[in-house]
C-alpha atoms as a PDB file:
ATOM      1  CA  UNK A   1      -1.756   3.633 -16.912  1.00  0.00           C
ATOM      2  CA  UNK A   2      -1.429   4.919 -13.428  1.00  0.00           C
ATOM      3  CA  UNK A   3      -3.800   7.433 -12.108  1.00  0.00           C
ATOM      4  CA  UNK A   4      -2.718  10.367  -9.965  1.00  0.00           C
ATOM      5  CA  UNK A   5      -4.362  12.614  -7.726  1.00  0.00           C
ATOM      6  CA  UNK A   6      -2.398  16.035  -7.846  1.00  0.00           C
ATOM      7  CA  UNK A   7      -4.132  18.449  -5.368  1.00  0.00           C
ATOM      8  CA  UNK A   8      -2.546  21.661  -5.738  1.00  0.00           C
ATOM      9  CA  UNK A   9      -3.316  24.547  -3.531  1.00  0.00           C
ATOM     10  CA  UNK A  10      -2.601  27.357  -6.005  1.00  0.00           C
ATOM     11  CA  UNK A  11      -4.327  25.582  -8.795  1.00  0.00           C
ATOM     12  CA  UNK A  12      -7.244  28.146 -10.845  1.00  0.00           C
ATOM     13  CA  UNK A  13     -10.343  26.565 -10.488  1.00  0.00           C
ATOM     14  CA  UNK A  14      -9.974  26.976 -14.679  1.00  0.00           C
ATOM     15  CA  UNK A  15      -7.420  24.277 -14.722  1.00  0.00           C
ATOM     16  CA  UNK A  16      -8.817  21.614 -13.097  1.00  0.00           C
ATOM     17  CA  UNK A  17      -9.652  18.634 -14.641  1.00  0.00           C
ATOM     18  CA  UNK A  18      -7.869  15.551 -16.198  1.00  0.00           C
ATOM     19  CA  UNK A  19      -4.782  15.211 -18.386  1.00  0.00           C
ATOM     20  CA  UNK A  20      -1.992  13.274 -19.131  1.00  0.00           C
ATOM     21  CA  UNK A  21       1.904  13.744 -17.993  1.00  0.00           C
ATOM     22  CA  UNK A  22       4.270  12.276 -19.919  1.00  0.00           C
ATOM     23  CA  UNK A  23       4.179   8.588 -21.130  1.00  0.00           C
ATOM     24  CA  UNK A  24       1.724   6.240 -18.210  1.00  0.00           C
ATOM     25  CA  UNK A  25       0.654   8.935 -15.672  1.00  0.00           C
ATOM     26  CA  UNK A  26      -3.068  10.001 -16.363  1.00  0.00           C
ATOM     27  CA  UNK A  27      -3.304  12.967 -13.941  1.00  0.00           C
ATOM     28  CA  UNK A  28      -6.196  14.541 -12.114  1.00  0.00           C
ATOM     29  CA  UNK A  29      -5.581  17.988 -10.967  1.00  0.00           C
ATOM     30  CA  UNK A  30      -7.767  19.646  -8.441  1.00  0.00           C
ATOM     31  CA  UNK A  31      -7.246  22.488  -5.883  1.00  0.00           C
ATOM     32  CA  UNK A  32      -9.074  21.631  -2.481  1.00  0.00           C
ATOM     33  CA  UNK A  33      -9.348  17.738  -1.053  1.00  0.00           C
ATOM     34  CA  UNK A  34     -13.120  18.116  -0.591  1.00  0.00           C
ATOM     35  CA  UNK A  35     -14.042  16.456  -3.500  1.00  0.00           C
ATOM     36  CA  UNK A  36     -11.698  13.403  -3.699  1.00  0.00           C
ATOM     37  CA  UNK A  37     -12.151  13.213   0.219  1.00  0.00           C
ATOM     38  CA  UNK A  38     -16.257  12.384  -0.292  1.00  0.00           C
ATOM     39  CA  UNK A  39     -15.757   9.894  -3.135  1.00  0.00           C
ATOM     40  CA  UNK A  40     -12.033   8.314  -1.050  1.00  0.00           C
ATOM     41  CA  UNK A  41     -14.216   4.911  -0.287  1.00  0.00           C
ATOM     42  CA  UNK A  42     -14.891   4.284  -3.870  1.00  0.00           C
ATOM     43  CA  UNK A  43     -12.112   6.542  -5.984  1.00  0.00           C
ATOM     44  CA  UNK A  44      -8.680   5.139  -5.047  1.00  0.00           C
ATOM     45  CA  UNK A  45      -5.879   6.726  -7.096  1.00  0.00           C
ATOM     46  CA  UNK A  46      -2.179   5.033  -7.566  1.00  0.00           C
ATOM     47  CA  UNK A  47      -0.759   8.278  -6.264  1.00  0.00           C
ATOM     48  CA  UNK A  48      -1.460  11.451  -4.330  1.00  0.00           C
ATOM     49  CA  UNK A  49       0.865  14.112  -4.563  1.00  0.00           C
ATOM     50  CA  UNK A  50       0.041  17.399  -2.616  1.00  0.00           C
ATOM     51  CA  UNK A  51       1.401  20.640  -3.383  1.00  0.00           C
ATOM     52  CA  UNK A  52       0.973  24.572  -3.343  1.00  0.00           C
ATOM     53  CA  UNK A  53       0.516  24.179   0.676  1.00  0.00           C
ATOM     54  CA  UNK A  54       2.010  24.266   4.035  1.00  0.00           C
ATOM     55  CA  UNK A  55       3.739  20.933   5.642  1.00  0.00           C
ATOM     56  CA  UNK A  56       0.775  21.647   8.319  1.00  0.00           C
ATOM     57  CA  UNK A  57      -2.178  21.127   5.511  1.00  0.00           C
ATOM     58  CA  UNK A  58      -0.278  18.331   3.517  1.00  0.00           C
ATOM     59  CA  UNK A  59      -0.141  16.337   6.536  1.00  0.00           C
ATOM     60  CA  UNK A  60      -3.976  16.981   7.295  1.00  0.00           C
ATOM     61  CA  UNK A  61      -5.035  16.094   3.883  1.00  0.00           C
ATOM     62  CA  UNK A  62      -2.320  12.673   4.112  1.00  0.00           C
ATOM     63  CA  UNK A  63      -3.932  11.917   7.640  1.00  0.00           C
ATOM     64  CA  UNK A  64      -7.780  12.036   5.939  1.00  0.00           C
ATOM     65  CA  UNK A  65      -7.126   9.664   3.153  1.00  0.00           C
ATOM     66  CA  UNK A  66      -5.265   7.513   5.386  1.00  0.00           C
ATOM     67  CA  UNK A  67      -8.306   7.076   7.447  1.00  0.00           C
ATOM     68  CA  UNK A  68      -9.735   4.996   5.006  1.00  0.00           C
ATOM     69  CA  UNK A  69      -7.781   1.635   4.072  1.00  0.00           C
ATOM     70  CA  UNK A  70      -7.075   0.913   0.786  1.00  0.00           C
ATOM     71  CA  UNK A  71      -5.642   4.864   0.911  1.00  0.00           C
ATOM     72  CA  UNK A  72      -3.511   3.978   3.380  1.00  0.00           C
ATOM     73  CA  UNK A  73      -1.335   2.141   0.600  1.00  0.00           C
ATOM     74  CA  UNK A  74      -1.225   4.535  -1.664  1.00  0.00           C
ATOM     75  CA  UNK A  75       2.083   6.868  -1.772  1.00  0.00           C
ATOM     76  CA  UNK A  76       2.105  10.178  -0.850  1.00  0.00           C
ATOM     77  CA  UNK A  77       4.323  13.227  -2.948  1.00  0.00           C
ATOM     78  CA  UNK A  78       5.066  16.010  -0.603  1.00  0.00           C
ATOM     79  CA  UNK A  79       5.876  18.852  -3.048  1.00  0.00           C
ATOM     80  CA  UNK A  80       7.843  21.868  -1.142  1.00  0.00           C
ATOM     81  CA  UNK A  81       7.688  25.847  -2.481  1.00  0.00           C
ATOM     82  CA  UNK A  82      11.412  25.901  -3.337  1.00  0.00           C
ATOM     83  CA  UNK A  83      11.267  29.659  -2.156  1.00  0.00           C
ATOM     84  CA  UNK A  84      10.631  28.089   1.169  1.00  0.00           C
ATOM     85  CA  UNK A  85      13.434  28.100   3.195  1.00  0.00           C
ATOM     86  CA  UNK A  86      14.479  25.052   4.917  1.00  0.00           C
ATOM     87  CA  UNK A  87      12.706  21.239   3.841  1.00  0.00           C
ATOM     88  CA  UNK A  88       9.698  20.857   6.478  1.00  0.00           C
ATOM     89  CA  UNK A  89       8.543  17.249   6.268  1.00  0.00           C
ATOM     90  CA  UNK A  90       5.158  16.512   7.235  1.00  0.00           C
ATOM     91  CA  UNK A  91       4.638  14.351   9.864  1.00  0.00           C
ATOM     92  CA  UNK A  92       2.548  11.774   8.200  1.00  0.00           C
ATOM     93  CA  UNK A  93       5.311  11.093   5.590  1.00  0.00           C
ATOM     94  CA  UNK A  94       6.186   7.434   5.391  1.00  0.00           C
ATOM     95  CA  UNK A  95      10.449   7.216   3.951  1.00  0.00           C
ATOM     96  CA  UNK A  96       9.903   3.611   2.928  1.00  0.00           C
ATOM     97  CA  UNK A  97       6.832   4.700   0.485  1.00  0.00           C
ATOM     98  CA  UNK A  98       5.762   8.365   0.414  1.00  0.00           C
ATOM     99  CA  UNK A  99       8.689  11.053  -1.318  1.00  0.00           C
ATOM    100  CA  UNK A 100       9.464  14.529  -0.702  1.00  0.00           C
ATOM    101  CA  UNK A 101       9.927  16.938  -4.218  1.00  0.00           C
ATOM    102  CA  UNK A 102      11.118  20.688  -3.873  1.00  0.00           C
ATOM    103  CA  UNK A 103       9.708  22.775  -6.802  1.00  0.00           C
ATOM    104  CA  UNK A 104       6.513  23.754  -8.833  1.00  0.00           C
ATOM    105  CA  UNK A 105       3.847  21.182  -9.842  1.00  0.00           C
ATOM    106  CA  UNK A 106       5.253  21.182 -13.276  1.00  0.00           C
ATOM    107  CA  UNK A 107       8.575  21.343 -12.990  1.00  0.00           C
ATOM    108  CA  UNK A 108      10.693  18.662 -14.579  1.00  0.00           C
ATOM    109  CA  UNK A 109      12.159  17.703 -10.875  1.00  0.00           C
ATOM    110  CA  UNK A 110       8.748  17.147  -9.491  1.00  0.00           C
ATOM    111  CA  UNK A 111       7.338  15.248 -12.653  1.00  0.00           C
ATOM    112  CA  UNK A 112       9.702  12.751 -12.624  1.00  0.00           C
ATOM    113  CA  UNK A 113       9.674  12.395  -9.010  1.00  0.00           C
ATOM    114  CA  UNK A 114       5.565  11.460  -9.718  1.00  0.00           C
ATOM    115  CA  UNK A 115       6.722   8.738 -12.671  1.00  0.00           C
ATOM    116  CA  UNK A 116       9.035   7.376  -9.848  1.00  0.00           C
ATOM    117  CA  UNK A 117       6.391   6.922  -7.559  1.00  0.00           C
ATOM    118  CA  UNK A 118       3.615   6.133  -9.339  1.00  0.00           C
ATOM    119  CA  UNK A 119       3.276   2.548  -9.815  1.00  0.00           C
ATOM    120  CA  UNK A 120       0.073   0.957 -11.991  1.00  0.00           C
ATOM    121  CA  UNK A 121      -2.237  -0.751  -9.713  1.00  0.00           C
ATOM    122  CA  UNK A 122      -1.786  -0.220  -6.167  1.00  0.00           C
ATOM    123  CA  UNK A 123      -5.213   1.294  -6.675  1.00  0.00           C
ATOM    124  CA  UNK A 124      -6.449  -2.044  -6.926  1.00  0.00           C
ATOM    125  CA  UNK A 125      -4.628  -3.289  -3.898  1.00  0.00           C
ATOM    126  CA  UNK A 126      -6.368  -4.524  -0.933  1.00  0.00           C
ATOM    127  CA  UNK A 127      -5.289  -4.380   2.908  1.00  0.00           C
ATOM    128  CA  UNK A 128      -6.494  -7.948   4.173  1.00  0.00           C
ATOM    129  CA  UNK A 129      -6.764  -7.632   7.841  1.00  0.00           C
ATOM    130  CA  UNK A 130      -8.120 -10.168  10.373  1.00  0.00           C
ATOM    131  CA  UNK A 131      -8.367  -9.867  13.874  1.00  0.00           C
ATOM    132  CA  UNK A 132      -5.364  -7.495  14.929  1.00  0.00           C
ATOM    133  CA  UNK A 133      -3.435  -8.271  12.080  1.00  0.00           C
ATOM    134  CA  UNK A 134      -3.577  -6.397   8.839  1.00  0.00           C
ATOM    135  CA  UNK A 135      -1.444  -6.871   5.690  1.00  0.00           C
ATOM    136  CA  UNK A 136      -0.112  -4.115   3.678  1.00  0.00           C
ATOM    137  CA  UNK A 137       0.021  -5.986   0.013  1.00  0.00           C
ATOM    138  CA  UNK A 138       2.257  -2.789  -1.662  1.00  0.00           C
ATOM    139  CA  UNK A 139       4.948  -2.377   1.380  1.00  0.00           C
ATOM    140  CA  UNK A 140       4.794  -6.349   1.812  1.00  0.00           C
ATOM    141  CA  UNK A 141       4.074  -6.173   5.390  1.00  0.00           C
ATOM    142  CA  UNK A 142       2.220  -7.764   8.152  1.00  0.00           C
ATOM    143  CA  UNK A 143       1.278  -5.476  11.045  1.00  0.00           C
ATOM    144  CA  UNK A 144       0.283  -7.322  14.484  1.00  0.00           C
ATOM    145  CA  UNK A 145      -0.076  -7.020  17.772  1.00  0.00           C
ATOM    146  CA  UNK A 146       3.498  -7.435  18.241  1.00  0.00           C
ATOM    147  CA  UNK A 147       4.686  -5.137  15.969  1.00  0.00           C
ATOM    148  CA  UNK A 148       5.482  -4.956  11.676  1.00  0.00           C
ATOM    149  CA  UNK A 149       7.056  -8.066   9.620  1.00  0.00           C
ATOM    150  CA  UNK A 150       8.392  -7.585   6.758  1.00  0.00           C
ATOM    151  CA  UNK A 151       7.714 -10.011   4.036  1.00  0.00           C
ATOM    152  CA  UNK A 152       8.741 -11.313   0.474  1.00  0.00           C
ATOM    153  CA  UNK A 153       6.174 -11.088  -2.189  1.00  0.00           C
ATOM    154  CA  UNK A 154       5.377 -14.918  -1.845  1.00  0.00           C
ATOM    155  CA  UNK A 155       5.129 -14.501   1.609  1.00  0.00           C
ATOM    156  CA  UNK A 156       2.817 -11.914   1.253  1.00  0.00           C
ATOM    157  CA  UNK A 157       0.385 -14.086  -1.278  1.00  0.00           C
ATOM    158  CA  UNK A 158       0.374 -16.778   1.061  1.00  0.00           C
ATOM    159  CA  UNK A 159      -0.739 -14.775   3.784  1.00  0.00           C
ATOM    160  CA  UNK A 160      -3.192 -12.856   1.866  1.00  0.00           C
ATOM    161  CA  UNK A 161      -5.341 -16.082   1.297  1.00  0.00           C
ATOM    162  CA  UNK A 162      -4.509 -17.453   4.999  1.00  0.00           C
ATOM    163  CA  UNK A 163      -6.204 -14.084   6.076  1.00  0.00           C
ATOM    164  CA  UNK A 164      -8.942 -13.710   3.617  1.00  0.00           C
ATOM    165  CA  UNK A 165     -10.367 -16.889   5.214  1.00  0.00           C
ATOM    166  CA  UNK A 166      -8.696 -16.088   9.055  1.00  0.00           C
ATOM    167  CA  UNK A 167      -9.745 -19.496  11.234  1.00  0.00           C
ATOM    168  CA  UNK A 168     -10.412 -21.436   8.631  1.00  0.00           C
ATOM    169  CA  UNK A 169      -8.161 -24.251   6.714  1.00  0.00           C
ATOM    170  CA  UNK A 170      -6.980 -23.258   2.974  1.00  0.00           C
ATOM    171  CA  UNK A 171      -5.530 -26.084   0.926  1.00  0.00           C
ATOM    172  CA  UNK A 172      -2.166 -25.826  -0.291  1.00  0.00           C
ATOM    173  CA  UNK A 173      -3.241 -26.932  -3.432  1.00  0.00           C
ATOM    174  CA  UNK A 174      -5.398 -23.902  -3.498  1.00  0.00           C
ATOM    175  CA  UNK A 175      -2.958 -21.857  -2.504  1.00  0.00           C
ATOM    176  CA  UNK A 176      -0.058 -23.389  -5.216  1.00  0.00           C
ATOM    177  CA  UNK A 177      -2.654 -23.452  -7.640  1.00  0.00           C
ATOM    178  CA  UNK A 178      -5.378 -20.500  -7.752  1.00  0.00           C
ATOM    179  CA  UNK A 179      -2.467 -18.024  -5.665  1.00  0.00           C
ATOM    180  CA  UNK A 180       0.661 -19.174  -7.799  1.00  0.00           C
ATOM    181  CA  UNK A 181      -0.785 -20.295 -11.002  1.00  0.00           C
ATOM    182  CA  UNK A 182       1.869 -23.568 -10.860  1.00  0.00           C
ATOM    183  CA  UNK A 183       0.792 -27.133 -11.189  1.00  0.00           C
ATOM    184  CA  UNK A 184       0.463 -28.894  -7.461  1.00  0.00           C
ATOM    185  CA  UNK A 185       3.561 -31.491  -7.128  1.00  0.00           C
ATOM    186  CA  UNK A 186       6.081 -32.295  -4.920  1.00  0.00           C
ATOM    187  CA  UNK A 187       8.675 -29.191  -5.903  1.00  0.00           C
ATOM    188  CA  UNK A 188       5.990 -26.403  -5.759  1.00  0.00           C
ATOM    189  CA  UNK A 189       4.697 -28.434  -2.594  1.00  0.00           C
ATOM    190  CA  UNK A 190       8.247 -28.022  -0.949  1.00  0.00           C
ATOM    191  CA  UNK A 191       8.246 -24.162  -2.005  1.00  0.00           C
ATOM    192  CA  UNK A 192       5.194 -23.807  -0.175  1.00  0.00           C
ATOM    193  CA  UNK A 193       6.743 -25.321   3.001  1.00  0.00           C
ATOM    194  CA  UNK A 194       8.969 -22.954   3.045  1.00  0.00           C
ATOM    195  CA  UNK A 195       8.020 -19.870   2.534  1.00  0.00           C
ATOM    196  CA  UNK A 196       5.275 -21.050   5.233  1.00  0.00           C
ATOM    197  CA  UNK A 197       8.103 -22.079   7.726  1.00  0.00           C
ATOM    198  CA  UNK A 198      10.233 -18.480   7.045  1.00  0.00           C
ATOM    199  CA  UNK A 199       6.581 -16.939   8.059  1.00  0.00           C
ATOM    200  CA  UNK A 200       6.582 -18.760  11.116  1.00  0.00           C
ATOM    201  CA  UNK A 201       9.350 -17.684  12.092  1.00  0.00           C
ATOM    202  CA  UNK A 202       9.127 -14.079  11.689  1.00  0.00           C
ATOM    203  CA  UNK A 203       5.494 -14.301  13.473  1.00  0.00           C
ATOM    204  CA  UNK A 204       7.270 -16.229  16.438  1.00  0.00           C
ATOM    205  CA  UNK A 205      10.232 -13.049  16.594  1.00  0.00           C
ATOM    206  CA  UNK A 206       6.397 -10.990  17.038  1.00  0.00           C
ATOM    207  CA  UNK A 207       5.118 -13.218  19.421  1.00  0.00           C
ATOM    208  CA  UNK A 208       2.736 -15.202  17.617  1.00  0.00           C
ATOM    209  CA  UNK A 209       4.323 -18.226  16.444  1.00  0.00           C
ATOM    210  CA  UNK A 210       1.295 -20.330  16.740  1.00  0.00           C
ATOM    211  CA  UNK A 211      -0.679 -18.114  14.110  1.00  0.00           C
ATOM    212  CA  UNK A 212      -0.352 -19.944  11.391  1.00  0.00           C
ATOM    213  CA  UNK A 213      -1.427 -23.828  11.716  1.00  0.00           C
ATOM    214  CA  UNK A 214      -0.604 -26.993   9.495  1.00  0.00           C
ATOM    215  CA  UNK A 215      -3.439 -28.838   8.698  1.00  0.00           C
ATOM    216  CA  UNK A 216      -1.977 -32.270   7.854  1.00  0.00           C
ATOM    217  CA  UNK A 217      -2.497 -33.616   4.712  1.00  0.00           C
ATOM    218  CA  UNK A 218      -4.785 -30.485   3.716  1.00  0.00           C
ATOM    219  CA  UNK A 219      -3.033 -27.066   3.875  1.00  0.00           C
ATOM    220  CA  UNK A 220      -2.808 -24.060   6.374  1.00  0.00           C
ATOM    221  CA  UNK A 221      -5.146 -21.830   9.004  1.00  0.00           C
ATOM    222  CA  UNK A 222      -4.001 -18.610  10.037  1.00  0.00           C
ATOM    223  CA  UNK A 223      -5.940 -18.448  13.857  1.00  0.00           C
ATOM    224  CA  UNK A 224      -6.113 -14.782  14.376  1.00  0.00           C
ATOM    225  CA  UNK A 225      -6.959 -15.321  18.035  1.00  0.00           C
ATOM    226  CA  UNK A 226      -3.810 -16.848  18.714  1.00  0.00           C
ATOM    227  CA  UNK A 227      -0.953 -15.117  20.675  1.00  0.00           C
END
């Protein structure tokens, strides 16, 4: 079930608390960001959707969860007073993973903007970042020195374990094995050539196409020192 943070500036302190919206969405509903803000390190919510305030605040609360990591991964709902005229979008929202709703907390337009966005699990999602590279495991990208790549999911999985263990060598039967779940042989072998090959590549469009090293007859390094 995916957890949601709703902090709602009009909220009475009366109604917050926990409860459920709709079928998968197990909402907590509070009125100021203190709270979630202190526990942010260790409290990590699938969603955060922020309403009953100005654009100004939104993007001051989005800008203090974002400070820490694994928040940084975690969509953002910017809900708008529809007697507001005009659509002011904060300047923290992100178009290829936050959303913008017009209308009351618990209006039907709003609700089913949240059970769009909230997706089970990115909670538990990770950043893995090594060096000046960091890897965004929900948006399936790699941010660098030279700029963002954007991956496929295999991609992604392949780097996650080449960065989890930056400078040093990770077997490719490790990686086909423990990251995959398939059985090592020549096929799955191949596969892993190539999604290692298309990485390459986009790393050497950034500028760093000696980051990731073949280790023959082993597996892969990712060197995080080179350029």
């Amino acid at each position: 079930m995916a957890r949601v943070l709703i902090i709602d500036g009009g909220l009475p302190r009366a109604l917050e608390g926990r409860s459920l919206l709709g079928e998968g969405i197990d909402a907590h509903l509070v009125r100021d960001a203190e709270g979630p803000l202190a526990r942010a390190d260790a409290d990590v919510f699938d969603l955060l959707v922020l309403c009953g305030m100005p654009a100004e605040q939104q993007a001051e609360i989005a800008s203090a969860f974002h400070a820490h990591r694994r928040w940084r991964l975690v969509p953002v709902l910017y809900v708008s007073d529809p007697a507001t005229p005009g659509l002011a979008i904060p300047g923290t929202f992100r178009p290829e993973i936050d959303g913008i709703a017009r209308g009351h907390r618990t209006s039907a337009a709003v609700e089913r903007k949240m059970r769009e966005l909230a997706r089970e699990g990115i909670s538990d999602a990770v950043a893995v970042a090594a060096g000046p590279f960091e890897l965004d495991p929900v948006r399936l990208r790699l941010a660098g020195p030279g700029g963002e790549i954007d991956l496929t999911e295999r991609e992604a999985e392949v780097l996650s374990m080449l960065l989890a263990r930056a400078n040093r060598t990770v077997p490719a039967a490790e990686i086909i094995e423990r990251g995959w779940g398939l059985e090592v042989d020549e096929r799955s072998l191949q596969i892993l050539r190539r999604h290692v090959s298309n990485i390459r590549r986009k790393l050497a469009e950034k500028g760093a196409a000696k980051a990731v090293r073949t280790v023959r007859g082993t597996g892969y390094r990712f060197e995080v020192r080179a350029g």
